[in-house]
PDB file of N, CA and C in Angstrom:
ATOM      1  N   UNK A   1       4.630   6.689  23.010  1.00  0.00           N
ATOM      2  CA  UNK A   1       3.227   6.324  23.034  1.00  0.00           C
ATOM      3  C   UNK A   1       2.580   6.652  21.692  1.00  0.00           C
ATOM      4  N   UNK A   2       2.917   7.877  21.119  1.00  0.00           N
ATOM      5  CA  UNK A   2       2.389   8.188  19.821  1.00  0.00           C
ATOM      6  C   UNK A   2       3.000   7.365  18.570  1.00  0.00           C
ATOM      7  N   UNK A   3       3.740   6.282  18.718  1.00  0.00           N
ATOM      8  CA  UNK A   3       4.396   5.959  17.692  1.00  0.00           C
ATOM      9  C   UNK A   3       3.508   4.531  18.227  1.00  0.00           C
ATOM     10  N   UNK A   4       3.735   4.055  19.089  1.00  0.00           N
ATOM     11  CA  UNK A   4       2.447   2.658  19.375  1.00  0.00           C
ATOM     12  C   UNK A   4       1.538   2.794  18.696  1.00  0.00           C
ATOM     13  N   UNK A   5       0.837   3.730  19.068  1.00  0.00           N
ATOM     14  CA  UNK A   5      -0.772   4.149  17.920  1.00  0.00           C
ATOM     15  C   UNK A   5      -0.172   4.238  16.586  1.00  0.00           C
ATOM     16  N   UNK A   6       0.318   4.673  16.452  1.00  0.00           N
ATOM     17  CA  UNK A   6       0.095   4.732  14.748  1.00  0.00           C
ATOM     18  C   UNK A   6       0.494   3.439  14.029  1.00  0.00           C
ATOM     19  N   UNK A   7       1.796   2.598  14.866  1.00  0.00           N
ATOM     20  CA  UNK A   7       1.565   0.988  14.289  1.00  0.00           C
ATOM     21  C   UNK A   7       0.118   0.436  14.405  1.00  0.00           C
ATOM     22  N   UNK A   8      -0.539   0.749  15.344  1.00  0.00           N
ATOM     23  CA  UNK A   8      -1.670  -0.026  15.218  1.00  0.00           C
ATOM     24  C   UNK A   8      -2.608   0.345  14.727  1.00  0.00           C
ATOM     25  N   UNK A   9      -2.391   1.887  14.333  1.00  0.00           N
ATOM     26  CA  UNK A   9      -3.274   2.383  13.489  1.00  0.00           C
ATOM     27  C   UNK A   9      -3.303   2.434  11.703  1.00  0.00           C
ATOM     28  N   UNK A  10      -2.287   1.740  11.757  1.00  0.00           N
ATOM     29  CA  UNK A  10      -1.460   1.807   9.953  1.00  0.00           C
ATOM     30  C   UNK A  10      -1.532   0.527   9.503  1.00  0.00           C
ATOM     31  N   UNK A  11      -1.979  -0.278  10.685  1.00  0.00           N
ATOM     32  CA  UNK A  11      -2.206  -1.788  10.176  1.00  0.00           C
ATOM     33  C   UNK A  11      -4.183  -1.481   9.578  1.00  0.00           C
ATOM     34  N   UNK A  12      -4.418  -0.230   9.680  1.00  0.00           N
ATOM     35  CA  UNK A  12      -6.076  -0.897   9.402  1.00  0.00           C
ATOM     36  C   UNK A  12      -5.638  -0.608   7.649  1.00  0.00           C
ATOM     37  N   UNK A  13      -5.860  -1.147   6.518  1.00  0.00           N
ATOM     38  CA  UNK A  13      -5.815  -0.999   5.085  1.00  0.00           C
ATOM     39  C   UNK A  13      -6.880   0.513   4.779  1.00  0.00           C
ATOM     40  N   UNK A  14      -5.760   0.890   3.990  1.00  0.00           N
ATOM     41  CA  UNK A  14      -6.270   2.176   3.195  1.00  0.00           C
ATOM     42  C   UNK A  14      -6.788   3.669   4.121  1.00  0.00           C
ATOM     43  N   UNK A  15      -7.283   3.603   5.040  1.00  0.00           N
ATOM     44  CA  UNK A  15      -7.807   4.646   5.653  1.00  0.00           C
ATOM     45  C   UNK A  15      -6.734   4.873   7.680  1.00  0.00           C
ATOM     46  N   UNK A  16      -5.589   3.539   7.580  1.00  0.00           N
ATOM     47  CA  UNK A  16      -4.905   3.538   8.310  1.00  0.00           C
ATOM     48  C   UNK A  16      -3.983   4.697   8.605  1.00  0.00           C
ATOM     49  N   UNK A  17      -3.392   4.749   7.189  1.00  0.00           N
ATOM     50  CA  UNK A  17      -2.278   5.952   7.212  1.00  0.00           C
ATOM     51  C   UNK A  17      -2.933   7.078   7.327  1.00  0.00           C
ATOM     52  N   UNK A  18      -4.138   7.601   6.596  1.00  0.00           N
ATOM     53  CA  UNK A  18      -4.605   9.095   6.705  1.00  0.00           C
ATOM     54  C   UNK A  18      -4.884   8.873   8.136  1.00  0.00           C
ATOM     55  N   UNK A  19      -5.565   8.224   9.327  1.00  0.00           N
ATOM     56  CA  UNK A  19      -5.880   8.564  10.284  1.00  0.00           C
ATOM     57  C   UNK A  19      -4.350   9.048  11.208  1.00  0.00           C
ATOM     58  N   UNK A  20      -3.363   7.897  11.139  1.00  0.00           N
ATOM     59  CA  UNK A  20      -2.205   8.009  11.585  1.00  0.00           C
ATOM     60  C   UNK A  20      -1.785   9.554  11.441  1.00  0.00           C
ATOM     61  N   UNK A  21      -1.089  10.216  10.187  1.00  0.00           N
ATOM     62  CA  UNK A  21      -0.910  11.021   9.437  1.00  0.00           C
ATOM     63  C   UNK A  21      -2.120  12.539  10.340  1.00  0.00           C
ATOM     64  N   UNK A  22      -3.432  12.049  10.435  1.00  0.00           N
ATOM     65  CA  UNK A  22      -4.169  12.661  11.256  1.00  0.00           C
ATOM     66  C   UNK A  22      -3.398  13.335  12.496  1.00  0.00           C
ATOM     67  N   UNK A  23      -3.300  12.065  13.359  1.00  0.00           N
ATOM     68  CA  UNK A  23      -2.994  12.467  14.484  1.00  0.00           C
ATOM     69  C   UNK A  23      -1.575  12.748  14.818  1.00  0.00           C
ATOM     70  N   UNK A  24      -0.683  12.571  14.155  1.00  0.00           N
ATOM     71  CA  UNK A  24       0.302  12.991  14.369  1.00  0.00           C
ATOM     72  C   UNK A  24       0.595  14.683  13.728  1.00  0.00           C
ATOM     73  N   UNK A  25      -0.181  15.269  12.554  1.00  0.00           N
ATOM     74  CA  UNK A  25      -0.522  16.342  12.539  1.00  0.00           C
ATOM     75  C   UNK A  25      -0.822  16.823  13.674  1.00  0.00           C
ATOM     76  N   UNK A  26      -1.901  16.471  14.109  1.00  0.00           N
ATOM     77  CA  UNK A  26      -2.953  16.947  15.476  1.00  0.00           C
ATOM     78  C   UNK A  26      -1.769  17.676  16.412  1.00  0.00           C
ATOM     79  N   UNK A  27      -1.097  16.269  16.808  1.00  0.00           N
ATOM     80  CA  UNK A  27      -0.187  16.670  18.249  1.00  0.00           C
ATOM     81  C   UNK A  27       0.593  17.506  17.751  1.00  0.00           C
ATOM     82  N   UNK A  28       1.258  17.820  16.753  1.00  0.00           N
ATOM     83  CA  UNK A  28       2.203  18.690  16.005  1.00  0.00           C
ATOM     84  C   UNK A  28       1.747  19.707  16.140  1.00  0.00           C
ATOM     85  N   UNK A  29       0.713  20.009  15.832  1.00  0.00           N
ATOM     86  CA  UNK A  29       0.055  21.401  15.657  1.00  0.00           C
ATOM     87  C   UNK A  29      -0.372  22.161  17.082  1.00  0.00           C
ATOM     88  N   UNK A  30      -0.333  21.173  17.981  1.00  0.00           N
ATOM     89  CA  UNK A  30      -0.232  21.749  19.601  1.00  0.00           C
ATOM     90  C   UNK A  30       0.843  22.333  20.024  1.00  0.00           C
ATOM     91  N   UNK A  31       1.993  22.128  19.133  1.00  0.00           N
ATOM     92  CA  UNK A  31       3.441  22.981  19.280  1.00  0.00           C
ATOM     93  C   UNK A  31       3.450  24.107  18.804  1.00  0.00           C
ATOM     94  N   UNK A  32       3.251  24.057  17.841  1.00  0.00           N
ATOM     95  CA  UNK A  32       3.440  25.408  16.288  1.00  0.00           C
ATOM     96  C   UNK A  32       2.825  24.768  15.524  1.00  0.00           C
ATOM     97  N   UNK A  33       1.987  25.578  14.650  1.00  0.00           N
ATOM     98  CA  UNK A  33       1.788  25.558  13.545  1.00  0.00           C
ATOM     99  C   UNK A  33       2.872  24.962  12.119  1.00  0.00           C
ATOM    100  N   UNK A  34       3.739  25.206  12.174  1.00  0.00           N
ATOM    101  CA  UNK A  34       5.104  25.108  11.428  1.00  0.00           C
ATOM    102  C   UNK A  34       5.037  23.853  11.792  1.00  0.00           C
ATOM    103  N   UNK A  35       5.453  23.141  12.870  1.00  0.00           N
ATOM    104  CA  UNK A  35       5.694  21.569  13.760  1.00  0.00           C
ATOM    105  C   UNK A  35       4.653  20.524  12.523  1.00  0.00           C
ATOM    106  N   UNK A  36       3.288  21.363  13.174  1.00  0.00           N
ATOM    107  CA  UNK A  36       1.926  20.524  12.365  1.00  0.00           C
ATOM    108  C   UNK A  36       2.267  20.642  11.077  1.00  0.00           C
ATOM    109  N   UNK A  37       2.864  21.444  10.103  1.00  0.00           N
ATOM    110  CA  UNK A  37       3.059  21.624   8.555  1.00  0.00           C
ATOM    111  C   UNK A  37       4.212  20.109   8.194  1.00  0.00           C
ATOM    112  N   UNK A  38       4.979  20.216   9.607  1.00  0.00           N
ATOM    113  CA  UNK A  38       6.698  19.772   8.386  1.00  0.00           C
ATOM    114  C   UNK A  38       5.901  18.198   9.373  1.00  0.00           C
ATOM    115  N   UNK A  39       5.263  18.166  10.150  1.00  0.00           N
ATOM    116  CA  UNK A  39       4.522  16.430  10.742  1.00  0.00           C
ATOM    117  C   UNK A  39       4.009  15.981   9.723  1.00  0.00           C
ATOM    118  N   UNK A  40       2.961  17.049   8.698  1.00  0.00           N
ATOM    119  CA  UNK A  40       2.295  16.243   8.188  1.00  0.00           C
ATOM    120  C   UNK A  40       2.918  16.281   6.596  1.00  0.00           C
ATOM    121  N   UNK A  41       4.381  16.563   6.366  1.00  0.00           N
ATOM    122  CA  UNK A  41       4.645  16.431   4.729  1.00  0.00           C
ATOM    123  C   UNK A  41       5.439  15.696   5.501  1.00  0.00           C
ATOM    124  N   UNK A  42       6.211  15.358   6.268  1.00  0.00           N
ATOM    125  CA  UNK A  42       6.964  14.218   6.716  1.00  0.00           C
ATOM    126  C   UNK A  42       6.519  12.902   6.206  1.00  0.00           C
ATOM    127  N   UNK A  43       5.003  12.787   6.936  1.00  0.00           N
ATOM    128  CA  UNK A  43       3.860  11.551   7.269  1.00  0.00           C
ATOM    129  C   UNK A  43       3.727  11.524   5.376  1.00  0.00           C
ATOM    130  N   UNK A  44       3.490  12.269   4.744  1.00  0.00           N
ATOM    131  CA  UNK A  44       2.870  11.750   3.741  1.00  0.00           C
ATOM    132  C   UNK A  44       4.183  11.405   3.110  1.00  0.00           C
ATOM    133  N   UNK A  45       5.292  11.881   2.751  1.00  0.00           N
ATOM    134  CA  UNK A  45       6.907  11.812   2.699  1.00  0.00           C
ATOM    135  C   UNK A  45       6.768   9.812   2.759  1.00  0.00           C
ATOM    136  N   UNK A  46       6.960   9.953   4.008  1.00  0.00           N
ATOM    137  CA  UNK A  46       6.879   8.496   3.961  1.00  0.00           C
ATOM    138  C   UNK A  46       5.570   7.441   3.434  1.00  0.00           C
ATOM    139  N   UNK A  47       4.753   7.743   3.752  1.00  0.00           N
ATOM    140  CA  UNK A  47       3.505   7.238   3.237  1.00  0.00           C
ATOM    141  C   UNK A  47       4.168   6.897   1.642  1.00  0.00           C
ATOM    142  N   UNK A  48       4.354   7.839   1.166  1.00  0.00           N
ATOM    143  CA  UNK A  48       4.848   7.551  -0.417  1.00  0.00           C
ATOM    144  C   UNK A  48       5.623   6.771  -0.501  1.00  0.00           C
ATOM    145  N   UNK A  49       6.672   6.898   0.118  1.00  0.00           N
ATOM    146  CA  UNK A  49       7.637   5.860  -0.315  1.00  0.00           C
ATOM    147  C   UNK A  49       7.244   4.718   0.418  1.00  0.00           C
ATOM    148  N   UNK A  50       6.757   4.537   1.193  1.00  0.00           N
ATOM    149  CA  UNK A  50       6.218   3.143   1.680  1.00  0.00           C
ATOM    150  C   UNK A  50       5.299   2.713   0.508  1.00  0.00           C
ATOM    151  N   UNK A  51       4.569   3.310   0.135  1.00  0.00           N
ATOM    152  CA  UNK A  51       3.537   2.950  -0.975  1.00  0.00           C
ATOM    153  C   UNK A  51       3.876   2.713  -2.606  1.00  0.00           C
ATOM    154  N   UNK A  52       4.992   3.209  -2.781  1.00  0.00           N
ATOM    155  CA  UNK A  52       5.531   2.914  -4.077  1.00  0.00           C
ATOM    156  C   UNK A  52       6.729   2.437  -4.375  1.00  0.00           C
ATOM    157  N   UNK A  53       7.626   2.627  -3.217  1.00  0.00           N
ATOM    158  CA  UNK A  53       8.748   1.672  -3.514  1.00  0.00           C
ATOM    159  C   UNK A  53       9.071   0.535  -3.110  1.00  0.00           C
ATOM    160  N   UNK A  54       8.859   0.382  -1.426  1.00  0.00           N
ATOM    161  CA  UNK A  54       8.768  -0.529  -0.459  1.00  0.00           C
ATOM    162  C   UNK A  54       7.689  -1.833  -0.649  1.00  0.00           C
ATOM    163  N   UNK A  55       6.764  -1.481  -0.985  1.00  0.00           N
ATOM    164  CA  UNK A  55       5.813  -2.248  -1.000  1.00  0.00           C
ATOM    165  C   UNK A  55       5.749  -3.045  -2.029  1.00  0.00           C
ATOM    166  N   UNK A  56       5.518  -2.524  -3.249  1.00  0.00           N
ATOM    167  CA  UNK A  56       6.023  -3.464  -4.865  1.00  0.00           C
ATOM    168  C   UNK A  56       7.050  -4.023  -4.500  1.00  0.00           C
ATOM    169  N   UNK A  57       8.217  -3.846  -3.784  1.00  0.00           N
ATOM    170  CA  UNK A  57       9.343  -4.400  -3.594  1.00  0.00           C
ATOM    171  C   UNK A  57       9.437  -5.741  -2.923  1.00  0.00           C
ATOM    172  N   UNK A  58       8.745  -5.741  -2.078  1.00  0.00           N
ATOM    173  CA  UNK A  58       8.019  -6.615  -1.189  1.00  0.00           C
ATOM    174  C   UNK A  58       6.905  -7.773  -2.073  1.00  0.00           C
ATOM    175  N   UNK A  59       6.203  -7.106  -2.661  1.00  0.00           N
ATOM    176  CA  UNK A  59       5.223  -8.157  -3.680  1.00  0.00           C
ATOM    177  C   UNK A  59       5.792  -8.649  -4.688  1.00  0.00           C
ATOM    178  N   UNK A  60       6.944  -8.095  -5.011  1.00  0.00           N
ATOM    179  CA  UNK A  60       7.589  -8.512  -6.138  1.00  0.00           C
ATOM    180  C   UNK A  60       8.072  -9.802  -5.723  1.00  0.00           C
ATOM    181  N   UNK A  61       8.920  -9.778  -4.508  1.00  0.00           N
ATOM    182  CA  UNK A  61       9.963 -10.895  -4.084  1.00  0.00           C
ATOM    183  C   UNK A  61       9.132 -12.373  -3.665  1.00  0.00           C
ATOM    184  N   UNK A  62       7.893 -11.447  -2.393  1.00  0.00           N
ATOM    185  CA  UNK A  62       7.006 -12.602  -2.562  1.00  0.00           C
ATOM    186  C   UNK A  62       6.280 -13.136  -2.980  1.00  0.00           C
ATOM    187  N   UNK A  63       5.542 -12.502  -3.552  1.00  0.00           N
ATOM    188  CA  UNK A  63       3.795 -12.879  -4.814  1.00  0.00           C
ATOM    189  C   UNK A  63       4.674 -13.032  -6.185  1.00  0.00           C
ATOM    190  N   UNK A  64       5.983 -13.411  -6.752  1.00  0.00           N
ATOM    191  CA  UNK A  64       6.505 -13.066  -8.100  1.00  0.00           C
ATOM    192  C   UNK A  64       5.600 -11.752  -8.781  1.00  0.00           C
ATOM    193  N   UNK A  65       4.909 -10.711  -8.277  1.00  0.00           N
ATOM    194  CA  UNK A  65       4.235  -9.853  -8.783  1.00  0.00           C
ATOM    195  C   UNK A  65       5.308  -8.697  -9.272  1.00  0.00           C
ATOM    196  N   UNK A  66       4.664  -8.088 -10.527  1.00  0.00           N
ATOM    197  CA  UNK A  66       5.802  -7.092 -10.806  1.00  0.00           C
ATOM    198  C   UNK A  66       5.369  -5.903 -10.078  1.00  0.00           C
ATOM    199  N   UNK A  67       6.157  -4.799  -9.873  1.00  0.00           N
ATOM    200  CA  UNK A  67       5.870  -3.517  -8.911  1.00  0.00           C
ATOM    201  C   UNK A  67       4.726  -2.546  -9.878  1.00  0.00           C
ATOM    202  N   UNK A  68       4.954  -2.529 -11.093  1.00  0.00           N
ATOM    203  CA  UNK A  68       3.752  -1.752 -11.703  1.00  0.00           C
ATOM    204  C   UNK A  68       2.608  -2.458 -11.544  1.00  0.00           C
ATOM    205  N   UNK A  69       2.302  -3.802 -11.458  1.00  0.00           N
ATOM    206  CA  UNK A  69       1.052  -4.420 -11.322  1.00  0.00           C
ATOM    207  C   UNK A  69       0.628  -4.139 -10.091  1.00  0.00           C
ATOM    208  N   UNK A  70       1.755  -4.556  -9.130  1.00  0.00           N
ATOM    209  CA  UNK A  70       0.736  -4.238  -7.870  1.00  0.00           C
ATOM    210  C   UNK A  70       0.278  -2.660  -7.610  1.00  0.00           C
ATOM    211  N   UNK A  71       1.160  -1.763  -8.230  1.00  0.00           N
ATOM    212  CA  UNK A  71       0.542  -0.096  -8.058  1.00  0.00           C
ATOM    213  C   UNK A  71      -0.838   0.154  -8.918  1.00  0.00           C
ATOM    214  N   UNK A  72      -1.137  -0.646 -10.278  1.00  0.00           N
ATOM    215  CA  UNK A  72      -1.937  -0.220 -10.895  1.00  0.00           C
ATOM    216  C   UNK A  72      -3.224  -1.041 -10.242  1.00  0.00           C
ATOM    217  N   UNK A  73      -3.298  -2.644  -9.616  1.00  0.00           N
ATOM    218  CA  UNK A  73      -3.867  -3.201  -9.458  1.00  0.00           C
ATOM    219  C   UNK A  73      -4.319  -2.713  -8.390  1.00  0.00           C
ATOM    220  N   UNK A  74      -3.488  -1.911  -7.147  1.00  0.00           N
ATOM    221  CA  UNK A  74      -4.295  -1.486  -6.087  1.00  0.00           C
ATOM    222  C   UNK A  74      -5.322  -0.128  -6.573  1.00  0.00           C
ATOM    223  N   UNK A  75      -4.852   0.851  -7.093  1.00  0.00           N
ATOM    224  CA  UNK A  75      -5.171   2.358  -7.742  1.00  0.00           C
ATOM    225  C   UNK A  75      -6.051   1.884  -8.256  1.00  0.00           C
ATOM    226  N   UNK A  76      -6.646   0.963  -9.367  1.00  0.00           N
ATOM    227  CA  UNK A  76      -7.658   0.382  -9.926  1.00  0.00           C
ATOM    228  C   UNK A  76      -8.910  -0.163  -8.723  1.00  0.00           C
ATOM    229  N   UNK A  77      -7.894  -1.661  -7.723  1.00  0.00           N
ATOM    230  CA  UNK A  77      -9.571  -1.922  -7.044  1.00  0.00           C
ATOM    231  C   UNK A  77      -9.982  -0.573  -6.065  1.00  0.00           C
ATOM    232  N   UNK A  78      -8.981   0.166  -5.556  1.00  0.00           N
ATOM    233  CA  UNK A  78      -9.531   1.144  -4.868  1.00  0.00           C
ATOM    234  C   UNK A  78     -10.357   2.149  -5.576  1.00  0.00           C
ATOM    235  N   UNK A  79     -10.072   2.821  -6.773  1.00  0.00           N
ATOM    236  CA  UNK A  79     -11.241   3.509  -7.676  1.00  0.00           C
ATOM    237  C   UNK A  79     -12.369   2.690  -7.947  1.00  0.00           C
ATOM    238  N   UNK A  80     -12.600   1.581  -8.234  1.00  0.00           N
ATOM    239  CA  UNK A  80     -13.633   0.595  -8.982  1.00  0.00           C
ATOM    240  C   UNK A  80     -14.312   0.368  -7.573  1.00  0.00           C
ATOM    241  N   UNK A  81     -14.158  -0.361  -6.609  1.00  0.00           N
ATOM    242  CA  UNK A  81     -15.263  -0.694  -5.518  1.00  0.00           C
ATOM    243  C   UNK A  81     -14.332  -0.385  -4.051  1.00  0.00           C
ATOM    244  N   UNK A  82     -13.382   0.793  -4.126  1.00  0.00           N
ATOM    245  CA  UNK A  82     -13.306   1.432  -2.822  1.00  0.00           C
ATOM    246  C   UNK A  82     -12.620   0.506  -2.327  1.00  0.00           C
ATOM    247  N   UNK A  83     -12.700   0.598  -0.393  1.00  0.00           N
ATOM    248  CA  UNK A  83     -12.417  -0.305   0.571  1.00  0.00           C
ATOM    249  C   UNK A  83     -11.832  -1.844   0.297  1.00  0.00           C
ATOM    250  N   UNK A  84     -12.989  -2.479  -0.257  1.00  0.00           N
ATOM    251  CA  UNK A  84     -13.169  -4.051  -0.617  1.00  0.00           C
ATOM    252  C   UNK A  84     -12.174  -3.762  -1.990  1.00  0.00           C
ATOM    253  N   UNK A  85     -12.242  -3.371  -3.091  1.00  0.00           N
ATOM    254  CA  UNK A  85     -11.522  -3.563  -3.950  1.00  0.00           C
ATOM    255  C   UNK A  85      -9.601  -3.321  -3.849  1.00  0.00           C
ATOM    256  N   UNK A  86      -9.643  -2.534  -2.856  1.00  0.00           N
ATOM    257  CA  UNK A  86      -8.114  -1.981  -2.623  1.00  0.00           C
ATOM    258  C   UNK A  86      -7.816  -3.315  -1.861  1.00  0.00           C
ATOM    259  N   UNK A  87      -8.364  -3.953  -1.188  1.00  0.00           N
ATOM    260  CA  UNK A  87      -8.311  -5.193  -0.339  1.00  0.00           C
ATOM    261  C   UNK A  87      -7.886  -6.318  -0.942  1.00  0.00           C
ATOM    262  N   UNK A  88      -8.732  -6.663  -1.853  1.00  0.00           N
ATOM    263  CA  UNK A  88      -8.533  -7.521  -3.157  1.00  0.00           C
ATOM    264  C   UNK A  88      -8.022  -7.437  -4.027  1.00  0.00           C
ATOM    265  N   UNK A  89      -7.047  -6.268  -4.655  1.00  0.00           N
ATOM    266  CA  UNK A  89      -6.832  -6.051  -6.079  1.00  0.00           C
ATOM    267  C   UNK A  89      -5.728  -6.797  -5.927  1.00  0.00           C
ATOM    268  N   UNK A  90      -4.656  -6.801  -5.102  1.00  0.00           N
ATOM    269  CA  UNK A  90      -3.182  -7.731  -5.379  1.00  0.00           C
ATOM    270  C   UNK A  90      -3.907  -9.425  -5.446  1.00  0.00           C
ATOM    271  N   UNK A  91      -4.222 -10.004  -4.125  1.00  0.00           N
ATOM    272  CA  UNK A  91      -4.553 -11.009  -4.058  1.00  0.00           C
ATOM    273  C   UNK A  91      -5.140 -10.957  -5.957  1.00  0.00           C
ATOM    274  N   UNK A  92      -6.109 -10.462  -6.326  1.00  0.00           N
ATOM    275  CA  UNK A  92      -6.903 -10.852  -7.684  1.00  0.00           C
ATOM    276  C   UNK A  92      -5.565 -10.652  -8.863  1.00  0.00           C
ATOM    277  N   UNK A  93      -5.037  -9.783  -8.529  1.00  0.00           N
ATOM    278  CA  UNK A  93      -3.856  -9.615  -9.594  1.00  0.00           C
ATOM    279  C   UNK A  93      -2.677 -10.979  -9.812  1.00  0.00           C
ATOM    280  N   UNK A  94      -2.714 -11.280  -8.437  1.00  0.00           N
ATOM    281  CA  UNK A  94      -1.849 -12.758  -8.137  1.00  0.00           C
ATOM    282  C   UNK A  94      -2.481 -13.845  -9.279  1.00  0.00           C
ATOM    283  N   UNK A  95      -3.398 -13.973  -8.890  1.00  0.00           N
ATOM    284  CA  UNK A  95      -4.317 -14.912  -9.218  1.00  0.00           C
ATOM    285  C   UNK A  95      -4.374 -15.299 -11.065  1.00  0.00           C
ATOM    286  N   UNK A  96      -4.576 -13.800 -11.132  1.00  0.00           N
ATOM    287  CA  UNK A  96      -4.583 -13.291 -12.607  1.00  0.00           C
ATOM    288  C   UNK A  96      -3.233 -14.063 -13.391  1.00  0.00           C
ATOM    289  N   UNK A  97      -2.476 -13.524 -12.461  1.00  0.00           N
ATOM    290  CA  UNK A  97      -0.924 -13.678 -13.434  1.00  0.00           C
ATOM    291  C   UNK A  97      -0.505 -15.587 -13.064  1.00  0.00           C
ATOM    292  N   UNK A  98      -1.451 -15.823 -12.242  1.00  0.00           N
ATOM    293  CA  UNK A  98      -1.002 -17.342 -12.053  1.00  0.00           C
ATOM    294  C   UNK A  98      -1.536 -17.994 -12.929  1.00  0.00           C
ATOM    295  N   UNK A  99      -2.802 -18.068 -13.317  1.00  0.00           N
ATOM    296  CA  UNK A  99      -3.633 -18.439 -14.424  1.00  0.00           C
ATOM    297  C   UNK A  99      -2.996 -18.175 -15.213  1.00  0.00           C
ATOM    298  N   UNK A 100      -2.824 -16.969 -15.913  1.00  0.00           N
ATOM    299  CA  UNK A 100      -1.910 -16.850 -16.866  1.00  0.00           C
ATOM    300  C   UNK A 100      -0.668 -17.533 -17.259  1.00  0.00           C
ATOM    301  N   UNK A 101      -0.198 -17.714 -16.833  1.00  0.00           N
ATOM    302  CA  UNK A 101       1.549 -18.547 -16.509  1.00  0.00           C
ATOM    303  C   UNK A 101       1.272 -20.023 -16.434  1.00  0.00           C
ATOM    304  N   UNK A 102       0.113 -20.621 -15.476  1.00  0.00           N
ATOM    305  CA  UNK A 102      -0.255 -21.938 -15.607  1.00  0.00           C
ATOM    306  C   UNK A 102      -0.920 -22.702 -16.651  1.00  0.00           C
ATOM    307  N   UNK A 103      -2.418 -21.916 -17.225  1.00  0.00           N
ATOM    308  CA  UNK A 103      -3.430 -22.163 -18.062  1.00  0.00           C
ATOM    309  C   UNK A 103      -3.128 -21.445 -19.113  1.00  0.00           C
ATOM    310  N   UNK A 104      -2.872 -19.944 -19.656  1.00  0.00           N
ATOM    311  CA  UNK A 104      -2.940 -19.897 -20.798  1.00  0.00           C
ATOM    312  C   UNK A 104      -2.139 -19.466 -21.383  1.00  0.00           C
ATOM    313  N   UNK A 105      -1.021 -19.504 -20.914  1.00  0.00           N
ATOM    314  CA  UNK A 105       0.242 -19.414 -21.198  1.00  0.00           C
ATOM    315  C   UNK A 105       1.634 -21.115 -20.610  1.00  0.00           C
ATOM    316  N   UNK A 106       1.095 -22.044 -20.638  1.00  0.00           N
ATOM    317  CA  UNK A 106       1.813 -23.131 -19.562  1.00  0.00           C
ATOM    318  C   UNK A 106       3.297 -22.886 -20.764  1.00  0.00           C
ATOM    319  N   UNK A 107       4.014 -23.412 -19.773  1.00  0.00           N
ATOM    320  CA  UNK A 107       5.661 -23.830 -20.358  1.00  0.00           C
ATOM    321  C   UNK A 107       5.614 -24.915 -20.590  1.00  0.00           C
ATOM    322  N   UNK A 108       6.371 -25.478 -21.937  1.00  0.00           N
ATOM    323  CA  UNK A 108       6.326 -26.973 -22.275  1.00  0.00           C
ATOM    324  C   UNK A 108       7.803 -27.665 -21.485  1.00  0.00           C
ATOM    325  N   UNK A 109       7.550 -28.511 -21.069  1.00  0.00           N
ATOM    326  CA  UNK A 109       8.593 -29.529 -20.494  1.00  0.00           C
ATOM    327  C   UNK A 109       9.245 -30.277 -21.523  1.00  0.00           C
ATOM    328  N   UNK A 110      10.672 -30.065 -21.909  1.00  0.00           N
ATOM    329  CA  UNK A 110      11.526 -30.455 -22.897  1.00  0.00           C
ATOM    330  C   UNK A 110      12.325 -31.285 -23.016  1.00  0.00           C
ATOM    331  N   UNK A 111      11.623 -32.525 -21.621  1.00  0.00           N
ATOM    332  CA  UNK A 111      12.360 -33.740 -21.121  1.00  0.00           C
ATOM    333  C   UNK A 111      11.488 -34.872 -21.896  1.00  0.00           C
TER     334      UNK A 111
END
């Protein structure tokens, strides 16, 4: 049951995982103290690597995005306008590098 919630709680962007990460602390910490410590470096354990390896990995293959763009592009809209910007920064980064590649950078056709 606690693993249901937190899929559906990890789908909300940006403030998903800390709540998740929350509550699975929470129930941890109804065991031992110790339980609640190694729940919540577990949770962030993964959080990380979901967030920096997995994920660029993923944008890379599908958006042709490179993995440093999408880390700097999210870290950026989330400092600059929060919520909405962490939301938007890949999509805008896409965008960015398509323009780029299409308009001001185009490839000449050598047929």
């Amino acid at each position: 049951a606690l693993g249901m919630l937190i899929l559906f709680v990890a789908l909300i962007p940006l403030v998903g995982h800390f709540i998740g990460g929350s509550i699975v602390s929470l129930v941890a910490l109804t065991q031992s103290p110790t339980k609640g410590l190694l729940a919540l470096l577990l949770y962030t354990l993964y959080v990380q690597i979901e967030n920096y390896l997995i994920t660029p990995r993923i944008m890379k293959r599908n958006l042709s995005i490179p993995g440093l763009v999408t880390i700097v592009a999210a870290l950026l809209g989330t400092s600059l306008l929060g919520l909405v910007g962490g939301l938007l920064a890949v999509p805008i980064a896409a965008a960015i590098l398509l323009i780029m590649d299409e308009v001001v950078f185009p490839k000449t056709d050598n047929s």
